[in-house]
C-alpha atoms as a PDB file:
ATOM      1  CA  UNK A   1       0.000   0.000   0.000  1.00  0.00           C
ATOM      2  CA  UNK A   2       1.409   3.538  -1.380  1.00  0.00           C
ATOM      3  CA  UNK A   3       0.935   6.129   1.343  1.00  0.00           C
ATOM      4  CA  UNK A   4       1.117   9.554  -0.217  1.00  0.00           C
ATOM      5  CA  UNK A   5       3.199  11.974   1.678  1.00  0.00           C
ATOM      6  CA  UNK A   6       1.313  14.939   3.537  1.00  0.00           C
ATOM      7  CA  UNK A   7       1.659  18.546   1.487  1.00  0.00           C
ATOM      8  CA  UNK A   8       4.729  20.285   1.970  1.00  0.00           C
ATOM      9  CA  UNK A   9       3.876  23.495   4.214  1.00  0.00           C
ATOM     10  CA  UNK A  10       5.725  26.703   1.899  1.00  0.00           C
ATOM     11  CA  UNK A  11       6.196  29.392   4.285  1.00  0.00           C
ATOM     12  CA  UNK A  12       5.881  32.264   1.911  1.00  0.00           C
ATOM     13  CA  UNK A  13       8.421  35.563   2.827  1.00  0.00           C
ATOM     14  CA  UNK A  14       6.343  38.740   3.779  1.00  0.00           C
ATOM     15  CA  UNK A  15       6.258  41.223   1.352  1.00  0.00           C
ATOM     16  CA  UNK A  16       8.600  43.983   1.902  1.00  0.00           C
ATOM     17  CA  UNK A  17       5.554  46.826   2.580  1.00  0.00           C
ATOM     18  CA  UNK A  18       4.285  44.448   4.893  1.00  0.00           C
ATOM     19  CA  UNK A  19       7.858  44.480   6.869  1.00  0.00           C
ATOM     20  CA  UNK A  20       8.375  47.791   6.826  1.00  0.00           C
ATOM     21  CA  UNK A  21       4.791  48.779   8.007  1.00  0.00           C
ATOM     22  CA  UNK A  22       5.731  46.268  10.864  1.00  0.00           C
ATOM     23  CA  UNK A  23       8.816  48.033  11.571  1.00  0.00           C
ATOM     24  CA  UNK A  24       7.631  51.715  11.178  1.00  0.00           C
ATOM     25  CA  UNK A  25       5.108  50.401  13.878  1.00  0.00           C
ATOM     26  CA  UNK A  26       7.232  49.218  16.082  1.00  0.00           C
ATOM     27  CA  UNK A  27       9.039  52.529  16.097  1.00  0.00           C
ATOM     28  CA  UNK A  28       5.809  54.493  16.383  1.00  0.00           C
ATOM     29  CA  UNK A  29       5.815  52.834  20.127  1.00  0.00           C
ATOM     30  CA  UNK A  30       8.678  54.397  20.941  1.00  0.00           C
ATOM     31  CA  UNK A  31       8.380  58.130  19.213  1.00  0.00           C
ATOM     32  CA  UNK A  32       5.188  58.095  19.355  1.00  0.00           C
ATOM     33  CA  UNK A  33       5.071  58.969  23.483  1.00  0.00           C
ATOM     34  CA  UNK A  34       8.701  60.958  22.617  1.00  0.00           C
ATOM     35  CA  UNK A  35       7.151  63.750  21.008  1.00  0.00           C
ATOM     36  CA  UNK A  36       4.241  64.024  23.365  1.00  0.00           C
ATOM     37  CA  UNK A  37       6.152  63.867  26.682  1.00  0.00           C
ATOM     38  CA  UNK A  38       9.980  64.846  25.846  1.00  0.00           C
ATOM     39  CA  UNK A  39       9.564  66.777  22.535  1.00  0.00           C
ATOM     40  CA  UNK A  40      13.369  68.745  23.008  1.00  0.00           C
ATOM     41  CA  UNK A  41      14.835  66.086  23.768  1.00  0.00           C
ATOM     42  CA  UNK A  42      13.180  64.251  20.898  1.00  0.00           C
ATOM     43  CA  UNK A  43      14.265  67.331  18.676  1.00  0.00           C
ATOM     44  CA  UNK A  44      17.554  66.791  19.904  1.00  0.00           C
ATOM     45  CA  UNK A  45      17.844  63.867  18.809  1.00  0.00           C
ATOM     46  CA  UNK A  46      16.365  63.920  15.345  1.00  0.00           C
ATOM     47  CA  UNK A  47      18.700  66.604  14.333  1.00  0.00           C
ATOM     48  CA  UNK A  48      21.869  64.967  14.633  1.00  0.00           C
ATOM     49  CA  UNK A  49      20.333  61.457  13.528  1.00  0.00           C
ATOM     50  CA  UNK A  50      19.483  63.205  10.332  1.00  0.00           C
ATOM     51  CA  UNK A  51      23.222  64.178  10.248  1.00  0.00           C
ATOM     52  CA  UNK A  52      24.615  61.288  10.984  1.00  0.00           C
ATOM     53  CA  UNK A  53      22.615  59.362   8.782  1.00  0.00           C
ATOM     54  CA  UNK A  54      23.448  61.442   5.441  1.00  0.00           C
ATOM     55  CA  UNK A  55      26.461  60.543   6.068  1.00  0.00           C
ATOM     56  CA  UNK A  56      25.590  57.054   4.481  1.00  0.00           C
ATOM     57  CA  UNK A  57      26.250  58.186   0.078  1.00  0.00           C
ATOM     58  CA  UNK A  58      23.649  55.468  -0.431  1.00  0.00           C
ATOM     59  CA  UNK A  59      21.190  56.912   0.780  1.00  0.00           C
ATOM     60  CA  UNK A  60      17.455  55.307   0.177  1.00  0.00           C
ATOM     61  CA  UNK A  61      14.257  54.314   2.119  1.00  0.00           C
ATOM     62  CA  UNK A  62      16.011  51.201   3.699  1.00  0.00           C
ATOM     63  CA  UNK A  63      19.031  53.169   5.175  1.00  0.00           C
ATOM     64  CA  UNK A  64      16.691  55.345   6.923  1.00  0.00           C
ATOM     65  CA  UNK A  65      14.634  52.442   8.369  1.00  0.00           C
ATOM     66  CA  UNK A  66      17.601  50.406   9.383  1.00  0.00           C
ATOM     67  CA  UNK A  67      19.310  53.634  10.922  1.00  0.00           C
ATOM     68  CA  UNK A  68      15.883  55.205  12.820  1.00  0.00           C
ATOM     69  CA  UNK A  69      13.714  51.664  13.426  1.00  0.00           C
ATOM     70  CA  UNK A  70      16.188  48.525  12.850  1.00  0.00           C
ATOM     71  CA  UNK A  71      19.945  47.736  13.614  1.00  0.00           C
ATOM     72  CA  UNK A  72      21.261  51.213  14.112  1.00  0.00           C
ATOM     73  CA  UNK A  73      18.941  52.432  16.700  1.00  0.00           C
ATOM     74  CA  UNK A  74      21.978  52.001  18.893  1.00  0.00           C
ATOM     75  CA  UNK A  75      24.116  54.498  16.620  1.00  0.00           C
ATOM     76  CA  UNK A  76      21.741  57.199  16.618  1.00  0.00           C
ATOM     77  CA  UNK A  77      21.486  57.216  20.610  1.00  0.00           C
ATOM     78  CA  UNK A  78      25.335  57.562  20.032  1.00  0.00           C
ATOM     79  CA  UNK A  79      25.263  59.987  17.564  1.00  0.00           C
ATOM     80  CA  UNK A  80      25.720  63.400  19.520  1.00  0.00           C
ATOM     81  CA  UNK A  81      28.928  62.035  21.059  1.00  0.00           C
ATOM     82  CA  UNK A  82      30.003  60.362  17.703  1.00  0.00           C
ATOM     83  CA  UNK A  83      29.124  63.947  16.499  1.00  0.00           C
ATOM     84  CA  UNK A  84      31.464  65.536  19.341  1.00  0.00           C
ATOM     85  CA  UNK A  85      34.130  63.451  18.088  1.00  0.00           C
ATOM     86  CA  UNK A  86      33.942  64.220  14.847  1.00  0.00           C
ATOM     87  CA  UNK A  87      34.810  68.084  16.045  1.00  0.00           C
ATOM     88  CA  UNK A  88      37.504  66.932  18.221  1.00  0.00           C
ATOM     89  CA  UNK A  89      39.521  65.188  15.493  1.00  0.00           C
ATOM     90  CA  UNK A  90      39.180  68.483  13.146  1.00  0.00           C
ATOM     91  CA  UNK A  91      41.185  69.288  11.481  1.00  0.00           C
ATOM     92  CA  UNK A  92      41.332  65.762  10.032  1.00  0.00           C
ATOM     93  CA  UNK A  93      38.218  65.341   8.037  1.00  0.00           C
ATOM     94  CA  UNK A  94      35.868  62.175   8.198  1.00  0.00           C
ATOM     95  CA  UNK A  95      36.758  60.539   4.638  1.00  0.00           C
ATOM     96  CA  UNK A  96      34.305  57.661   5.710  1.00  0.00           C
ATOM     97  CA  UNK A  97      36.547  55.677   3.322  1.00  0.00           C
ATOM     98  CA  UNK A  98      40.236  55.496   3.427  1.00  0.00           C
ATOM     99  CA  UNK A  99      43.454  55.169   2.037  1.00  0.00           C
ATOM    100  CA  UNK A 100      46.912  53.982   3.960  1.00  0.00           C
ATOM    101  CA  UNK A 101      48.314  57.336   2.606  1.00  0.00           C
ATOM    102  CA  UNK A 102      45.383  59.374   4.530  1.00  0.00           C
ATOM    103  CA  UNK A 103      46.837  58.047   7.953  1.00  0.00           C
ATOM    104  CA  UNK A 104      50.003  59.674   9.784  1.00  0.00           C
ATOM    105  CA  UNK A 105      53.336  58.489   9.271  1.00  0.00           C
ATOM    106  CA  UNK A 106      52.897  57.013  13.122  1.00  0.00           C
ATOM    107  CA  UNK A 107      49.631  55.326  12.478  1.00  0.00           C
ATOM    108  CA  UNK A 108      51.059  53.423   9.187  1.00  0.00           C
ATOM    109  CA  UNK A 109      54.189  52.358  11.435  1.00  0.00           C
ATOM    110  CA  UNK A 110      52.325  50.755  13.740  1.00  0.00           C
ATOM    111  CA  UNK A 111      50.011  49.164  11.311  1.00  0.00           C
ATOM    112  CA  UNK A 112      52.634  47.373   9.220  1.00  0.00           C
ATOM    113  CA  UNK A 113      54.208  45.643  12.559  1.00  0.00           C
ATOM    114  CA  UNK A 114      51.143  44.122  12.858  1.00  0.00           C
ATOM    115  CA  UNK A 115      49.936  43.031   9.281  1.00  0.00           C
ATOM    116  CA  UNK A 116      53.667  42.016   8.569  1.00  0.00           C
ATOM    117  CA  UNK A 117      54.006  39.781  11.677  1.00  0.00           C
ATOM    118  CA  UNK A 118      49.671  38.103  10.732  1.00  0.00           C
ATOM    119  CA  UNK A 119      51.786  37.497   7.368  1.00  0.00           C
ATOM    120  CA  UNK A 120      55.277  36.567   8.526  1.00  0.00           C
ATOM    121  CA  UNK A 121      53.622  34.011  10.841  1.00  0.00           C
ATOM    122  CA  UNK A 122      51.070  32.135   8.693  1.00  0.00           C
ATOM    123  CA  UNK A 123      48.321  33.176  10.741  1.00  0.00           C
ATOM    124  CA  UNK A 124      45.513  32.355   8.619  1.00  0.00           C
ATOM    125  CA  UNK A 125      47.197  28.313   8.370  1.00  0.00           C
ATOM    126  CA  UNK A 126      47.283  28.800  12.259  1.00  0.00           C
ATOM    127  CA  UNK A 127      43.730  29.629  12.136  1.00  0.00           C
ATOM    128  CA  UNK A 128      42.918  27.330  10.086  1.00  0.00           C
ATOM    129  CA  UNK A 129      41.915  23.681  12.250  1.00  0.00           C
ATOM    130  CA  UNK A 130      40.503  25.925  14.537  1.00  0.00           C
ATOM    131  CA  UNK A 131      37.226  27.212  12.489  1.00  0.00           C
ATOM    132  CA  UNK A 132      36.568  24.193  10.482  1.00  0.00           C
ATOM    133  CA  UNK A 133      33.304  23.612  10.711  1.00  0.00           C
ATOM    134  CA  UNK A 134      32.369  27.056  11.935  1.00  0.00           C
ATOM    135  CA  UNK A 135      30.288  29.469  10.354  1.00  0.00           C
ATOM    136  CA  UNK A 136      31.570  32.621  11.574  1.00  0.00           C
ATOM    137  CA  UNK A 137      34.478  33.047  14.393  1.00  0.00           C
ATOM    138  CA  UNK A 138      36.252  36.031  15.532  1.00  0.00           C
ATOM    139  CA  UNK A 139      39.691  36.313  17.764  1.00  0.00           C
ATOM    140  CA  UNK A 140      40.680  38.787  19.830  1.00  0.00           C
ATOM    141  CA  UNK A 141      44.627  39.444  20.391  1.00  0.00           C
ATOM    142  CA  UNK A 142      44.208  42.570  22.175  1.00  0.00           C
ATOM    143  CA  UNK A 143      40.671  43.883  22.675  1.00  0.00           C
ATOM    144  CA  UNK A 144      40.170  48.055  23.355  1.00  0.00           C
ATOM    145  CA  UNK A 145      43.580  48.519  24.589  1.00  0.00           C
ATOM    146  CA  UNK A 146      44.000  45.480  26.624  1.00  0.00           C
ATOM    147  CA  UNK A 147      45.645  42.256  25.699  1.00  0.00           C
ATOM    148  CA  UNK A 148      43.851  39.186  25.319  1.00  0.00           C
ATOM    149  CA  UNK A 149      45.913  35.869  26.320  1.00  0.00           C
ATOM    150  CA  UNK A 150      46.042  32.685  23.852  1.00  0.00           C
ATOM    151  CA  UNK A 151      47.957  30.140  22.979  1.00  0.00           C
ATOM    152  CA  UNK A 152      49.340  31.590  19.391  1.00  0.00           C
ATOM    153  CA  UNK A 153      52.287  33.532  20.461  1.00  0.00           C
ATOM    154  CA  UNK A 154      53.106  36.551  18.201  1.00  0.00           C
ATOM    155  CA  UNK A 155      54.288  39.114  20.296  1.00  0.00           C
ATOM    156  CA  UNK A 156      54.059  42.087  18.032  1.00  0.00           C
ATOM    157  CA  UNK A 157      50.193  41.487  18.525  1.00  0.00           C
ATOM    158  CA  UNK A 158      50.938  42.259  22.057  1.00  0.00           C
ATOM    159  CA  UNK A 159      53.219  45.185  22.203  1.00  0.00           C
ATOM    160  CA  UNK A 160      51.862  48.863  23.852  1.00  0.00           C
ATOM    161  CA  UNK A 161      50.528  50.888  20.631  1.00  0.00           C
ATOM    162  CA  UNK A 162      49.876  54.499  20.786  1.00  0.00           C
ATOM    163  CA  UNK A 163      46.996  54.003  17.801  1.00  0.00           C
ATOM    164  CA  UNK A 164      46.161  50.659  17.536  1.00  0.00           C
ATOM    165  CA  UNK A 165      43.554  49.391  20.066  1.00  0.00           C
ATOM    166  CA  UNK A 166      42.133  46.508  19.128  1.00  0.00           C
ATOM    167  CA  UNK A 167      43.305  43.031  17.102  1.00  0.00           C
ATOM    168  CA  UNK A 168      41.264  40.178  16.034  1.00  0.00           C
ATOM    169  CA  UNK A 169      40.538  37.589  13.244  1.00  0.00           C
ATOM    170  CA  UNK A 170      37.637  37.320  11.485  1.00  0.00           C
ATOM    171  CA  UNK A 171      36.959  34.612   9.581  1.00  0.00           C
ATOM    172  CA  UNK A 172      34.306  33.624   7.329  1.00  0.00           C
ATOM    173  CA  UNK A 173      33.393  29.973   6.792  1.00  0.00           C
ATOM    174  CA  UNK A 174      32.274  29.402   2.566  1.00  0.00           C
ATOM    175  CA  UNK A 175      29.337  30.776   1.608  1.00  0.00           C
ATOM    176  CA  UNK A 176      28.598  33.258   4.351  1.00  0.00           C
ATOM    177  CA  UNK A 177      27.484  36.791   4.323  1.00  0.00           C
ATOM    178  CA  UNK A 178      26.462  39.446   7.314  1.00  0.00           C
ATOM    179  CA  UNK A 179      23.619  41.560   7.180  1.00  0.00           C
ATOM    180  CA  UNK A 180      23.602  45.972   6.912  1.00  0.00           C
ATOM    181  CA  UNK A 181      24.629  46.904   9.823  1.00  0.00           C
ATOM    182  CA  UNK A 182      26.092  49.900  11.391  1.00  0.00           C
ATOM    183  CA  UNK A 183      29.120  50.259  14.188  1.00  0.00           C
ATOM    184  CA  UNK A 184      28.399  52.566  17.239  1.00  0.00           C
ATOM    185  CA  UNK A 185      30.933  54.480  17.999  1.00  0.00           C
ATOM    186  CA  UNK A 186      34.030  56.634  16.075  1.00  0.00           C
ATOM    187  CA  UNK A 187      37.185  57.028  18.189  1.00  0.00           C
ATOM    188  CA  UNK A 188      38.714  55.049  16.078  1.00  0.00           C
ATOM    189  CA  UNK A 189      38.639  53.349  12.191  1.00  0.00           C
ATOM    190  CA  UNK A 190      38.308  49.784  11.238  1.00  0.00           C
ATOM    191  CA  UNK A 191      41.276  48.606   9.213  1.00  0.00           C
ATOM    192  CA  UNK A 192      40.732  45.366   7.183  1.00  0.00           C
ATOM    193  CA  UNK A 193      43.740  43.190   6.095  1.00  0.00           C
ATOM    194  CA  UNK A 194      42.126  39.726   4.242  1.00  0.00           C
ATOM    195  CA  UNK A 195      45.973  37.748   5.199  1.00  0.00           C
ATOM    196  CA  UNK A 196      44.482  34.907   2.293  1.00  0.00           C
ATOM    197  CA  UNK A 197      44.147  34.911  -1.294  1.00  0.00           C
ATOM    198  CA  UNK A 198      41.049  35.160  -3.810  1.00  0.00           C
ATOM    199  CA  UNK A 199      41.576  35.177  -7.334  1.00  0.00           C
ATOM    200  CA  UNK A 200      38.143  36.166  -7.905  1.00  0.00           C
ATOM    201  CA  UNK A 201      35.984  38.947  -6.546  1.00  0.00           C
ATOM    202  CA  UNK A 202      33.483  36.554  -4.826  1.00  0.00           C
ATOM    203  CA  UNK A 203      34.733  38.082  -1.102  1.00  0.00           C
ATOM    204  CA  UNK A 204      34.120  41.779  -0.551  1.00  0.00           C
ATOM    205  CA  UNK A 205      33.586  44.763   1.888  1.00  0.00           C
ATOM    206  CA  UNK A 206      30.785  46.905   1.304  1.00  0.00           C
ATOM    207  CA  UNK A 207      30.145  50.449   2.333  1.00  0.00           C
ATOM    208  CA  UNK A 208      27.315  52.568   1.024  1.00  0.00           C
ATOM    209  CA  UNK A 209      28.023  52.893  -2.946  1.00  0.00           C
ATOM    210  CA  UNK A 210      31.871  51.633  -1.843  1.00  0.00           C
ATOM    211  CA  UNK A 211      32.699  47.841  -3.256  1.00  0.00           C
ATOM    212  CA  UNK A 212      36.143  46.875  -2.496  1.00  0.00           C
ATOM    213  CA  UNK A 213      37.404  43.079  -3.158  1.00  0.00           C
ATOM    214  CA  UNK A 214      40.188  41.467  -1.672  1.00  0.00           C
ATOM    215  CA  UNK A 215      41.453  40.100  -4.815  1.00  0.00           C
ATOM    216  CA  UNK A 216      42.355  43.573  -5.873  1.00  0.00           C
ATOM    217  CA  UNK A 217      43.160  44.780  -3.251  1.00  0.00           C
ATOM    218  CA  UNK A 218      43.786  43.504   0.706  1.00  0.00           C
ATOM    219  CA  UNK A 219      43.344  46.277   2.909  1.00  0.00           C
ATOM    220  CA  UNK A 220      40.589  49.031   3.448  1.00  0.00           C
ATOM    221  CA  UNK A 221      39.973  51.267   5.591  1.00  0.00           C
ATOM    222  CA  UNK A 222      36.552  52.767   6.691  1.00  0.00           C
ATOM    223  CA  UNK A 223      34.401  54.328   9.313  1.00  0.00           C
ATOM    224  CA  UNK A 224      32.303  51.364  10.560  1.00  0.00           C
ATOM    225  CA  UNK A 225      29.369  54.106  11.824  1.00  0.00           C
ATOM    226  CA  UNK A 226      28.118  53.775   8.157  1.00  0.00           C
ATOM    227  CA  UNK A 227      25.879  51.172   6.583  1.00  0.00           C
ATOM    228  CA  UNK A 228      28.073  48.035   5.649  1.00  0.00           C
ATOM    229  CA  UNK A 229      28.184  44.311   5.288  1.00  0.00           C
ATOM    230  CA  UNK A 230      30.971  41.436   4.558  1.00  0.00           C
ATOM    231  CA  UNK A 231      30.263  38.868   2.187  1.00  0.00           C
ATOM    232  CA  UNK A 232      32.691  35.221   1.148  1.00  0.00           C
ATOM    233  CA  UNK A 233      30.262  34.155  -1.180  1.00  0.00           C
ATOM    234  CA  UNK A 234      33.529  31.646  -2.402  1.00  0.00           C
ATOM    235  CA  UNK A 235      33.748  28.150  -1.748  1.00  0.00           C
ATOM    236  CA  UNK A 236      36.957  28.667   0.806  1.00  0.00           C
ATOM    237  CA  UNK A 237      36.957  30.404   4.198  1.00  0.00           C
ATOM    238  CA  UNK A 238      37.709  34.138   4.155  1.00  0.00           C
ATOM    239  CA  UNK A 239      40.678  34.803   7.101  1.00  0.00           C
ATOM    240  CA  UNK A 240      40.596  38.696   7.596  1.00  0.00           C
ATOM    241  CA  UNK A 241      42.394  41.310  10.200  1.00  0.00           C
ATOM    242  CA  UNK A 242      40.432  43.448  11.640  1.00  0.00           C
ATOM    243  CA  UNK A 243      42.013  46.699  13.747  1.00  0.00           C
ATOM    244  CA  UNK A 244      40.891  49.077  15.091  1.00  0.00           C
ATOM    245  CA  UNK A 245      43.145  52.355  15.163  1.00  0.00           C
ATOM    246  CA  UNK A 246      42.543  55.724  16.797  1.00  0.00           C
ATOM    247  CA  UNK A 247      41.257  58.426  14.325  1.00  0.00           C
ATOM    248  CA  UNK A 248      44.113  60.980  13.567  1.00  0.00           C
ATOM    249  CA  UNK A 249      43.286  63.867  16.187  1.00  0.00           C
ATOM    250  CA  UNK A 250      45.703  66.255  18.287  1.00  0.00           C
ATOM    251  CA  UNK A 251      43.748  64.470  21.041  1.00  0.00           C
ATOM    252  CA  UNK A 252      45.250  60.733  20.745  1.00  0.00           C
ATOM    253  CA  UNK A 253      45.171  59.985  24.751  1.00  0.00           C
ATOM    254  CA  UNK A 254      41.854  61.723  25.109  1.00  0.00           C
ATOM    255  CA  UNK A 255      40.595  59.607  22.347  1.00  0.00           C
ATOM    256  CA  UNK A 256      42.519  56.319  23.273  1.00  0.00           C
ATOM    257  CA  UNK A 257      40.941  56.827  27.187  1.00  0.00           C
ATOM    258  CA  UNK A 258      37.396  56.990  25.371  1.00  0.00           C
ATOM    259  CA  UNK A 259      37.859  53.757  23.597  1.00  0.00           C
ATOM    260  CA  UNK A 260      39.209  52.042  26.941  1.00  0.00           C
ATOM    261  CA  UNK A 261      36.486  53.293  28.644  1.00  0.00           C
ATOM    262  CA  UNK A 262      34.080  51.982  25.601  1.00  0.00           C
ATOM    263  CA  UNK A 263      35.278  48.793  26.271  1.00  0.00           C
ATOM    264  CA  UNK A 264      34.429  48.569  29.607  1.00  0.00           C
ATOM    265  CA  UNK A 265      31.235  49.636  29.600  1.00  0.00           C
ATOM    266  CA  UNK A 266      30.126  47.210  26.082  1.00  0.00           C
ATOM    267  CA  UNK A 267      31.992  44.667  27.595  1.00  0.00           C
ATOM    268  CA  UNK A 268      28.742  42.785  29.221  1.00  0.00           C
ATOM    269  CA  UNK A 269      26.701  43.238  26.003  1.00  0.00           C
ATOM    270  CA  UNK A 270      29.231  41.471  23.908  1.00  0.00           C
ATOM    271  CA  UNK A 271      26.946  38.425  23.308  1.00  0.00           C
ATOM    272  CA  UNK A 272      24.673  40.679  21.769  1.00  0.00           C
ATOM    273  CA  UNK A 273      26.614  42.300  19.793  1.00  0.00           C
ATOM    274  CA  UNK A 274      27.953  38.964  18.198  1.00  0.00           C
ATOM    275  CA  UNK A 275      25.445  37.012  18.633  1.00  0.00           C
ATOM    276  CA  UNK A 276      25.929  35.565  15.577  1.00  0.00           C
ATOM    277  CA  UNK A 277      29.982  34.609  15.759  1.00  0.00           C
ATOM    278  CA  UNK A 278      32.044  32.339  17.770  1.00  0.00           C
ATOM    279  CA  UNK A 279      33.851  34.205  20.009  1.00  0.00           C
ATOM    280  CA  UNK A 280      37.139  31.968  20.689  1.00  0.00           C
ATOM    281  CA  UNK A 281      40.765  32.757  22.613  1.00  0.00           C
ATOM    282  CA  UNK A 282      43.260  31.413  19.654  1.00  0.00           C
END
């Protein structure tokens, strides 16, 4: 006797309208009462949201809904102080994206002791048995200023830096992609070294109308307050640095004590804010 299999259920995706009503309503919760009861401070806060968010070159519908209702919620609530910041490093202009050559001769120093010694010492091979099998895993070496111990010993990601504040690994298993999604704070730049090769442009950085592939080239630089995802959509892991370095200023120990300080205060949310990686001491 044939028994014929029961219908497969097709869970159809929600059209977009219907998401973004359902986020725009979710948000009404929340600025709804704002207006009514705080309206300054409300004000306040619109102003330098609308600021920071044209920031973002790509600018459309979704950028202002993930910025204002979705993922970057957090970054507007920061964006007075990220806007303070931005005064305090004048005269050195936010590029948003950029070059080796826009850094200081000190800043570049400090950044090739560290990308030369990920290279000199194989890291991504070292890295290697230690993700299979993982989607996504990040490694901290040093973490806002302070050193994180593990078992790969490379002391140059150890040494006291002026600039640099934070080292890790990200890496990417095949296949794997991360959503938009906006950074919170800008004391400091995110510099991206991919340490293996692609000989395609399947792995990439993006920010706003900014593509950059590490087949052409390995490192970029950015502000990670703007809109940006990572994709590997190749069939090989994607093993990338990831440091972040104070922004040039005249106020490098003012800045570097904010970042500390950043750290120590985010430090207990940190399984939120990678909820989605495997943290791991190397």
């Amino acid at each position: 006797m044939t028994v014929e299999a029961p219908p497969v259920q097709v869970r159809r995706a929600k059209p977009a309208w219907l998401r973004t009503l359902k986020r725009f309503s979710k948000g009404a919760v929340v600025a709804v009462p704002a207006v009514y009861f705080v309206p300054k401070l409300f004000a306040f806060y619109a102003l330098f949201g609308v600021y920071d968010v044209l920031r973002n070159k790509k600018f459309n519908r979704s950028l202002l809904s993930q910025y204002f209702l979705g993922n970057g919620v957090f970054t507007w609530l920061m964006s007075p102080f990220n806007s303070l910041l931005d005064i305090l490093c004048l005269p050195y202009w936010n590029k948003g994206v950029y070059k080796l050559e826009d850094l200081p001769a000190p800043y570049r120093e400090e950044l090739k002791r560290v990308l030369d010694a990920a290279v000199s010492n194989n890291l991504a091979d070292k890295l290697e048995e230690k993700t299979r099998g993982q989607n996504r895993s990040m490694f901290f070496f040093k973490w806002y200023g302070a050193n994180v111990e593990n078992d790969l010993k490379i002391p140059a990601f150890h040494e006291d830096y002026k600039y640099i504040q934070t080292i890790g690994v990200s890496v990417f298993n095949k296949r794997e992609t991360t959503n938009e999604h906006f950074g919170f704070m800008r004391a400091s730049l995110r510099v991206l070294y991919n340490i293996n090769e692609f000989d395609d442009q399947s792995a990439f950085i993006e920010v706003g109308p900014t593509v950059s592939y590490w087949k052409d080239d390995k490192l970029f630089i950015f502000d990670d307050t703007l809109l940006h995802l990572s994709a590997n959509n190749s069939d090989k892991p994607r093993y990338c640095m990831f440091i972040d370095i104070l922004r040039p200023s005249y106020v490098p120990m003012l800045l570097g004590a904010i970042v500390r300080m950043t750290g120590a205060l985010s430090r207990p949310f940190n399984a939120v804010f990678y909820q989605k990686w495997k943290l791991t001491k190397a």
